[in-house]
PDB file of N, CA and C in Angstrom:
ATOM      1  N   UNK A   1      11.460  18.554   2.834  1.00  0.00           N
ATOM      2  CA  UNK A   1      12.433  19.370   3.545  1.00  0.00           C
ATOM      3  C   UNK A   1      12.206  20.841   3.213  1.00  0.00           C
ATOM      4  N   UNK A   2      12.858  21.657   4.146  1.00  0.00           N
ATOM      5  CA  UNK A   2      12.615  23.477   3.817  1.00  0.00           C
ATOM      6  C   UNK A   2      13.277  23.283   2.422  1.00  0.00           C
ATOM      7  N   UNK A   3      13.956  22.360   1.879  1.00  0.00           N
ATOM      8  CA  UNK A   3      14.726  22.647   0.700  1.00  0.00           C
ATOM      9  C   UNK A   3      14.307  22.264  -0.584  1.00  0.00           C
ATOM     10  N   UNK A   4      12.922  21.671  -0.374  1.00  0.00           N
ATOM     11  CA  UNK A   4      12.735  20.817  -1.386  1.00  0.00           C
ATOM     12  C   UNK A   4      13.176  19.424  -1.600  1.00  0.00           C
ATOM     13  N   UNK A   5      13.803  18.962  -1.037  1.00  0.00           N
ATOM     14  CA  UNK A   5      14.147  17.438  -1.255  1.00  0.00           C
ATOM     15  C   UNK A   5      13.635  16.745  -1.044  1.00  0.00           C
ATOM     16  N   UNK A   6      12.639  15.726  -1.191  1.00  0.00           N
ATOM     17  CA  UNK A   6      12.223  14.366  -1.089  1.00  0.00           C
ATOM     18  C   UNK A   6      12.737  13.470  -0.634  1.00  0.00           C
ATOM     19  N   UNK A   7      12.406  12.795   0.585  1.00  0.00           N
ATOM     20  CA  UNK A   7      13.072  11.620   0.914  1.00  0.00           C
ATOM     21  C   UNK A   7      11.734  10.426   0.414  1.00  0.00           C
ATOM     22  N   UNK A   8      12.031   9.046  -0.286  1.00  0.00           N
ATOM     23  CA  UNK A   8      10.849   8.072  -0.221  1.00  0.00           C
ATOM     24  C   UNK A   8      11.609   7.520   0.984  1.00  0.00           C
ATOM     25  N   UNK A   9      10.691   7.387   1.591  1.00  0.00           N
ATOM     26  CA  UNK A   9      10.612   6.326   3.201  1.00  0.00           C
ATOM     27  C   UNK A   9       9.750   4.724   2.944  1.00  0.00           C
ATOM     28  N   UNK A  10       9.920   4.278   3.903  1.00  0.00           N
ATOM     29  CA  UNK A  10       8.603   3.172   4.339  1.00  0.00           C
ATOM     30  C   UNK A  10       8.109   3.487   5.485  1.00  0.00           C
ATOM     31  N   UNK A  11       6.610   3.581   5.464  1.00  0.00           N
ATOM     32  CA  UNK A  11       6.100   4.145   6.458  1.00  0.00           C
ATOM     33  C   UNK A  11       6.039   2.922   7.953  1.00  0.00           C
ATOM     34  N   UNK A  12       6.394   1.263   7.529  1.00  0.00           N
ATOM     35  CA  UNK A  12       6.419   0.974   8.231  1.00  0.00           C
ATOM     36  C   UNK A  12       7.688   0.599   9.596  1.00  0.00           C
ATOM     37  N   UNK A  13       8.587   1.113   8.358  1.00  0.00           N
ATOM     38  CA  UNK A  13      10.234   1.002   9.408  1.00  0.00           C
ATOM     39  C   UNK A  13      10.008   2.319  10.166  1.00  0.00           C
ATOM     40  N   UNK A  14       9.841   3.437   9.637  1.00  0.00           N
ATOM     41  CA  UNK A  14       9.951   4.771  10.377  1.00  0.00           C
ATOM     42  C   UNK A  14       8.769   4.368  11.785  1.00  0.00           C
ATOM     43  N   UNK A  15       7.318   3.988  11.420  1.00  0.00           N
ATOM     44  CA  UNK A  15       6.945   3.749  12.803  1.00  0.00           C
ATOM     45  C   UNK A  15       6.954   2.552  13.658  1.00  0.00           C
ATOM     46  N   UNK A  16       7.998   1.741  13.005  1.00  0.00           N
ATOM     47  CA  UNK A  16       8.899   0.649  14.087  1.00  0.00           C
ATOM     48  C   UNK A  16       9.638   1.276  15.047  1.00  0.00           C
ATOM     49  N   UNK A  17      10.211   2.247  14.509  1.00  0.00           N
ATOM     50  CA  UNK A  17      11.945   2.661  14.710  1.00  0.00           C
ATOM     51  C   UNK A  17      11.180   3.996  15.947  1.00  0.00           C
ATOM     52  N   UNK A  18      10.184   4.856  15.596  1.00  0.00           N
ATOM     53  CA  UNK A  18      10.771   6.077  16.082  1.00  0.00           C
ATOM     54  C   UNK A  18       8.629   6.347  16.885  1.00  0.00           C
ATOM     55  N   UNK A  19       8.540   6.751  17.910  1.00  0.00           N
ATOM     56  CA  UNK A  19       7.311   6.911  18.207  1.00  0.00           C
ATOM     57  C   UNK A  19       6.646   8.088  17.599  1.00  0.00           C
ATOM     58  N   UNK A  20       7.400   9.325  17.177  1.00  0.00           N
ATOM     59  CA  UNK A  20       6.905  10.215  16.638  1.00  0.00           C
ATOM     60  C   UNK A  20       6.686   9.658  15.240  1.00  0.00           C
ATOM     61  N   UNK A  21       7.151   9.280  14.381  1.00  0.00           N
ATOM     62  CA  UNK A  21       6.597   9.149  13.674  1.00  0.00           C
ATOM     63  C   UNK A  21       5.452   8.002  12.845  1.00  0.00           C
ATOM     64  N   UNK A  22       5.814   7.295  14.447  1.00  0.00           N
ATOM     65  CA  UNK A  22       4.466   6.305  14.507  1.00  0.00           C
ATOM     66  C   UNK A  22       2.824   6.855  14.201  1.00  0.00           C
ATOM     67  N   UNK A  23       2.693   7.796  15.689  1.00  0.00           N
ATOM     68  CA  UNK A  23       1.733   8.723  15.709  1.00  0.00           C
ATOM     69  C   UNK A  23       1.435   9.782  14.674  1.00  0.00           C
ATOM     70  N   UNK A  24       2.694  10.347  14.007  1.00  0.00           N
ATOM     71  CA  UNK A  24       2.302  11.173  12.713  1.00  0.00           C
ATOM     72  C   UNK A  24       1.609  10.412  11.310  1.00  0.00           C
ATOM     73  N   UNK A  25       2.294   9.293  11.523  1.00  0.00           N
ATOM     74  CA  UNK A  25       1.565   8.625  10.168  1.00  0.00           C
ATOM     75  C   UNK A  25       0.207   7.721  10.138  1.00  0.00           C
ATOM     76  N   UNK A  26      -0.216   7.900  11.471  1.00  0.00           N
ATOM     77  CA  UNK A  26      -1.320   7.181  11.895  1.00  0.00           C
ATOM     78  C   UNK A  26      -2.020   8.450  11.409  1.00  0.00           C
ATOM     79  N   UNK A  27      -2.451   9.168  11.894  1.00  0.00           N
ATOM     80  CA  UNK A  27      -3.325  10.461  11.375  1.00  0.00           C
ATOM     81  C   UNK A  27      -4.282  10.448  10.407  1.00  0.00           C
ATOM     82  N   UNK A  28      -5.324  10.758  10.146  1.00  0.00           N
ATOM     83  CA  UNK A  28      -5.496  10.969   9.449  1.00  0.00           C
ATOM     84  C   UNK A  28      -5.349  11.743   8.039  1.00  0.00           C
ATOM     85  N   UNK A  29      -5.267  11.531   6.639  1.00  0.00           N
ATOM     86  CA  UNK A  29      -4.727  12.606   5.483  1.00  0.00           C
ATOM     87  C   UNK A  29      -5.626  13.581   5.540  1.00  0.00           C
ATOM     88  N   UNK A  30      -5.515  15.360   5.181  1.00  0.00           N
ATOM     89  CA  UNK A  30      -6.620  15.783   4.794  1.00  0.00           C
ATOM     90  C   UNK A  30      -6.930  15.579   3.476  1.00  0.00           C
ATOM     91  N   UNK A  31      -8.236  15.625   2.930  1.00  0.00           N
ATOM     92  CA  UNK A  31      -8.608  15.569   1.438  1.00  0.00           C
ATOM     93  C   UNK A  31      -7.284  15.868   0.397  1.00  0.00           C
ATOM     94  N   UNK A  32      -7.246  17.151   0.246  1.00  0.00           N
ATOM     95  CA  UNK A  32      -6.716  17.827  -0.626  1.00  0.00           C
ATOM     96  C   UNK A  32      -4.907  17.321  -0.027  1.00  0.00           C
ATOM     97  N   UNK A  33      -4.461  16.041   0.265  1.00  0.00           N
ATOM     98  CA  UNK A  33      -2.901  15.784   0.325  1.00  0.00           C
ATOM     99  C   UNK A  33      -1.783  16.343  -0.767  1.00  0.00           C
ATOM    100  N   UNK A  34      -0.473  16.085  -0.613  1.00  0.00           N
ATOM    101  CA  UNK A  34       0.382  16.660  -1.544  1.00  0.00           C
ATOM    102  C   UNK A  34       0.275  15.024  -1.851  1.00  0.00           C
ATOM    103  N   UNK A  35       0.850  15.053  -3.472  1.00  0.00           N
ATOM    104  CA  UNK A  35       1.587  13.554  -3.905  1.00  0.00           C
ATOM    105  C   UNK A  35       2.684  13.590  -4.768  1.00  0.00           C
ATOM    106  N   UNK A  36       3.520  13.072  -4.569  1.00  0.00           N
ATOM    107  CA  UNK A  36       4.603  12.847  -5.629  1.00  0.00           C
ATOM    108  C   UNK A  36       4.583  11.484  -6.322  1.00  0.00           C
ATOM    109  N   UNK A  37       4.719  11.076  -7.475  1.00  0.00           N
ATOM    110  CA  UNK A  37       4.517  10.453  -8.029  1.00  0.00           C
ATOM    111  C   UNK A  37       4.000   9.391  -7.423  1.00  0.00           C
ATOM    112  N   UNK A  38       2.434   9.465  -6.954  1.00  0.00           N
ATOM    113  CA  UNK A  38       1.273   8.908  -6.235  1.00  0.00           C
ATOM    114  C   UNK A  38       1.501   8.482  -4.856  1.00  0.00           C
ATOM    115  N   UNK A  39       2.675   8.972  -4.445  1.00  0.00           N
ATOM    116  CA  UNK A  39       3.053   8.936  -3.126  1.00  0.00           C
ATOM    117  C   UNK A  39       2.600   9.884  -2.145  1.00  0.00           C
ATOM    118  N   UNK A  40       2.444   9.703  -0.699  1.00  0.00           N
ATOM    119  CA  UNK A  40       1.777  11.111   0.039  1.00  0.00           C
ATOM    120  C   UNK A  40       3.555  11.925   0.257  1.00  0.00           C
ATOM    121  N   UNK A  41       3.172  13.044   0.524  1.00  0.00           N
ATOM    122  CA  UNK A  41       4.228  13.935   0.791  1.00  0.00           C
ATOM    123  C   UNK A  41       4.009  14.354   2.599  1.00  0.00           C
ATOM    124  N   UNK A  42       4.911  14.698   3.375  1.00  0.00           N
ATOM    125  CA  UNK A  42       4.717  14.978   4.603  1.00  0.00           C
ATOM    126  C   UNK A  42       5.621  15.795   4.775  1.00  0.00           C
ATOM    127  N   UNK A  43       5.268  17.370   4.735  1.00  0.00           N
ATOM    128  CA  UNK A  43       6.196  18.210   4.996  1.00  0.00           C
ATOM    129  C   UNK A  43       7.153  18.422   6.332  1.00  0.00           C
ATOM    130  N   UNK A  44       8.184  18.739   6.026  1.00  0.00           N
ATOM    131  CA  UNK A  44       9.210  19.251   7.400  1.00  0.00           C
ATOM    132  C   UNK A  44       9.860  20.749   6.740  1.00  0.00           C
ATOM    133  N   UNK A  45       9.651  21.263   8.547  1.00  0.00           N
ATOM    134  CA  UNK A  45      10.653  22.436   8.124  1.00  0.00           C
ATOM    135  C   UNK A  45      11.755  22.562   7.860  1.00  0.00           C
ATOM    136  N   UNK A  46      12.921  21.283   8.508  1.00  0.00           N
ATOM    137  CA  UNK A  46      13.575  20.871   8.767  1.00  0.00           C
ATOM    138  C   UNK A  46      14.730  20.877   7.439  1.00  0.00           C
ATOM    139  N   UNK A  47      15.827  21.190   7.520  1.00  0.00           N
ATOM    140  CA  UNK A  47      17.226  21.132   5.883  1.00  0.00           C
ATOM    141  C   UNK A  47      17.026  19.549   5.013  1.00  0.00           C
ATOM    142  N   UNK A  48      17.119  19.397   4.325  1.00  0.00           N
ATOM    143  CA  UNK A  48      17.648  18.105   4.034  1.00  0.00           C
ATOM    144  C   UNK A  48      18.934  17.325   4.449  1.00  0.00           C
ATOM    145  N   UNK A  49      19.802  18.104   5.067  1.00  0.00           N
ATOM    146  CA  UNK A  49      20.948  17.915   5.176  1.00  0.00           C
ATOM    147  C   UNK A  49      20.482  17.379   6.251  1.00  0.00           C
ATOM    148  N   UNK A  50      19.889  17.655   7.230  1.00  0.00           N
ATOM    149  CA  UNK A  50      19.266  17.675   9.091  1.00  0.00           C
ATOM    150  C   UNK A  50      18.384  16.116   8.742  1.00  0.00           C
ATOM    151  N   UNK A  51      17.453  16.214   7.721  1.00  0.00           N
ATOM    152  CA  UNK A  51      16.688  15.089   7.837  1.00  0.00           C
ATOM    153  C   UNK A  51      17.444  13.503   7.123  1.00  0.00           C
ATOM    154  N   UNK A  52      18.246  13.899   6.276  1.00  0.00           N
ATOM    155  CA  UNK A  52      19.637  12.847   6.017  1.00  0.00           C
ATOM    156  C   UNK A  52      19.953  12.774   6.954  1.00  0.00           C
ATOM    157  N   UNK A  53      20.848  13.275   8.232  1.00  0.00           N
ATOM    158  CA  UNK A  53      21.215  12.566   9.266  1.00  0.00           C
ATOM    159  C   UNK A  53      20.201  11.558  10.077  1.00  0.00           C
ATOM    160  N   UNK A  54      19.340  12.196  10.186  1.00  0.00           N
ATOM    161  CA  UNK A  54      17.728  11.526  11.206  1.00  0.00           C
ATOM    162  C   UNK A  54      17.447  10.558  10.526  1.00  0.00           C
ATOM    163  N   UNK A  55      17.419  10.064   9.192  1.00  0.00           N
ATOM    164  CA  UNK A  55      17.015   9.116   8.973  1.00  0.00           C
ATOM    165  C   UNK A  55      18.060   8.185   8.305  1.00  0.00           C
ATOM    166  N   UNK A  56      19.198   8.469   8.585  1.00  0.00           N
ATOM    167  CA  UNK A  56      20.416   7.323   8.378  1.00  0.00           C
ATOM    168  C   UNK A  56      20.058   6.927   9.661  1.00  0.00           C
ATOM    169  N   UNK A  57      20.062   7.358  10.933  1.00  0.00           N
ATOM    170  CA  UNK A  57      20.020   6.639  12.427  1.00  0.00           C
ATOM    171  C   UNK A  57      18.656   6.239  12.500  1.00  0.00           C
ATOM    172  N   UNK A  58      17.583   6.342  11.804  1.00  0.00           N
ATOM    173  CA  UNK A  58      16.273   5.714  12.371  1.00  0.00           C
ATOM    174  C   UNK A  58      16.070   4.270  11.257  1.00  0.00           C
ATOM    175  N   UNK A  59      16.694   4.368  10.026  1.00  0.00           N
ATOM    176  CA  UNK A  59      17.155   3.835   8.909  1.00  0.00           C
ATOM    177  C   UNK A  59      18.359   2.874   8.871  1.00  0.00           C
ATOM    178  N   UNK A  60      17.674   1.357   7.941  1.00  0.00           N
ATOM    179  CA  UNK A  60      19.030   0.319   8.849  1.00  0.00           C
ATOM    180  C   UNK A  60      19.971   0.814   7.489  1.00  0.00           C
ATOM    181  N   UNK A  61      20.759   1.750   7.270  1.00  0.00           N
ATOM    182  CA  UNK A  61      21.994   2.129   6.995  1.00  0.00           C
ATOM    183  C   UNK A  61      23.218   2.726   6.842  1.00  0.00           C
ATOM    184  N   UNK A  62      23.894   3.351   6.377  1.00  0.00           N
ATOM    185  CA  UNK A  62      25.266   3.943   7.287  1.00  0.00           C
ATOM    186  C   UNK A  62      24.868   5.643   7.674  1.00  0.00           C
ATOM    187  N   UNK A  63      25.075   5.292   8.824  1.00  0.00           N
ATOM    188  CA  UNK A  63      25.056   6.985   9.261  1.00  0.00           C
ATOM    189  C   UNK A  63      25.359   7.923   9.325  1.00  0.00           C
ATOM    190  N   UNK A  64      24.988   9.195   8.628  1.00  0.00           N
ATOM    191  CA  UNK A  64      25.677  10.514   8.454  1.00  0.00           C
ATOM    192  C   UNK A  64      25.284  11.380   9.650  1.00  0.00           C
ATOM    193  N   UNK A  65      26.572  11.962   9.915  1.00  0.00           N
ATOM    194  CA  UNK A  65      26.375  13.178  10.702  1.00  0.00           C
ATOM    195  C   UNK A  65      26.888  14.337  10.570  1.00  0.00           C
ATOM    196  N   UNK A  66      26.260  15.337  10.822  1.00  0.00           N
ATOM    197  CA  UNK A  66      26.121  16.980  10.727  1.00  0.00           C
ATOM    198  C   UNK A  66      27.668  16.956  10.636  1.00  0.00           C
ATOM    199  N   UNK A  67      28.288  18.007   9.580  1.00  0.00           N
ATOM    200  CA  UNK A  67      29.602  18.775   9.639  1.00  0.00           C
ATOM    201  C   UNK A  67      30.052  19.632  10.310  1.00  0.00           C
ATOM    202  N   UNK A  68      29.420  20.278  11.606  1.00  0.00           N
ATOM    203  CA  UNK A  68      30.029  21.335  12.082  1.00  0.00           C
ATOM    204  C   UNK A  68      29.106  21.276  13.592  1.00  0.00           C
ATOM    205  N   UNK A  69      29.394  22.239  14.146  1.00  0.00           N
ATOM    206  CA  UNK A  69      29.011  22.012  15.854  1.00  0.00           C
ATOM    207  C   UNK A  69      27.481  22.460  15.478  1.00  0.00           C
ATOM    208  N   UNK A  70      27.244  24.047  15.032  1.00  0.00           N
ATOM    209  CA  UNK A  70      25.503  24.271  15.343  1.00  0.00           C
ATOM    210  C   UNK A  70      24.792  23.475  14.192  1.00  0.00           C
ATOM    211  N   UNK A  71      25.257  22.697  13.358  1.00  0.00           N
ATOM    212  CA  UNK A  71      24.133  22.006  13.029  1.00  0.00           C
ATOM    213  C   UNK A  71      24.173  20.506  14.078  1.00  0.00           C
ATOM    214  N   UNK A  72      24.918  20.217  14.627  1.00  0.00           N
ATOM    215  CA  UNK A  72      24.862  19.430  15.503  1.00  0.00           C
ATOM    216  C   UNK A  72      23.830  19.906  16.296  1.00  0.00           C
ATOM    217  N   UNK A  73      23.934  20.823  17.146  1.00  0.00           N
ATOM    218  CA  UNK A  73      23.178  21.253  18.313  1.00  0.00           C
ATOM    219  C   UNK A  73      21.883  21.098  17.781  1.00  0.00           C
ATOM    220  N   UNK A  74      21.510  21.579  16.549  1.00  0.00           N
ATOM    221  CA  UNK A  74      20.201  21.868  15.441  1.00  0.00           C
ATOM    222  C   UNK A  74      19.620  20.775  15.378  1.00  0.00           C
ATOM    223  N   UNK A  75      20.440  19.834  15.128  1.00  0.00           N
ATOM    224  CA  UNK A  75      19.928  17.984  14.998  1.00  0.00           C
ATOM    225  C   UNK A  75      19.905  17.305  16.464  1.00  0.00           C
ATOM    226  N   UNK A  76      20.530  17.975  17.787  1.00  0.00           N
ATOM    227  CA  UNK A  76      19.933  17.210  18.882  1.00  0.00           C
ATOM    228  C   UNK A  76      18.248  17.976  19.312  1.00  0.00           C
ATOM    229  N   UNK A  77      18.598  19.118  18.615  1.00  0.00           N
ATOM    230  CA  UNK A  77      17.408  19.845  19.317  1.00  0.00           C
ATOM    231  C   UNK A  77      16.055  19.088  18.917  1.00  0.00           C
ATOM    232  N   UNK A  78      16.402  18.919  17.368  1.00  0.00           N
ATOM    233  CA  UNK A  78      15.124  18.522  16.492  1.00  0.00           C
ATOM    234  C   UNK A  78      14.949  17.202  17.185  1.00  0.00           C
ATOM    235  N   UNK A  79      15.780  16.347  17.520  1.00  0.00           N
ATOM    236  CA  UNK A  79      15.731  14.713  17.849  1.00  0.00           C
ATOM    237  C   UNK A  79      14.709  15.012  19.268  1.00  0.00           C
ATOM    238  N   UNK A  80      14.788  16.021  19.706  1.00  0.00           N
ATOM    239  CA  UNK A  80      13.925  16.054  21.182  1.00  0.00           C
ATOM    240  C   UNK A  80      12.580  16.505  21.129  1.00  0.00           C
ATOM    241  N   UNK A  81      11.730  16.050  20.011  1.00  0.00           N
ATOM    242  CA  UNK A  81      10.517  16.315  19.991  1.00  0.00           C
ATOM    243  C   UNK A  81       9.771  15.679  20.532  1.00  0.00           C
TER     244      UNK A  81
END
């Protein structure tokens, strides 16, 4: 996240669930990847707060959503990639 936060995912629910990030994780890595504790890292510009909502709804568990109207708008915008 722009914030520093780490989410661990499974790379195979996220490209069940969502086509973008089907195609992003298909990709190839370049050499020199980030890792967190031997994990790959995949940056977003995106808040943590923004990518907690996105992945409670792409994610089978309870869903958070944005506190206020423009991060709403912020999180439909991002959902329309």
């Amino acid at each position: 996240s722009s914030d520093n936060v780490n989410f661990r995912v499974h790379k195979s629910i996220l490209a069940m669930v969502s086509p973008f990030f089907k195609d992003l994780l298909s990709l190839p890595q370049p050499f020199h990847s980030e890792f967190v504790n031997g994990l790959p890292v995949v940056q977003f510009s995106e808040s943590s707060e923004l990518l907690k909502c996105l992945l409670s709804i792409l994610y089978p568990v309870h869903t958070v959503m944005p506190n206020s109207f423009d991060k709403v708008l912020y999180f439909l915008a991002t959902c329309q990639w």
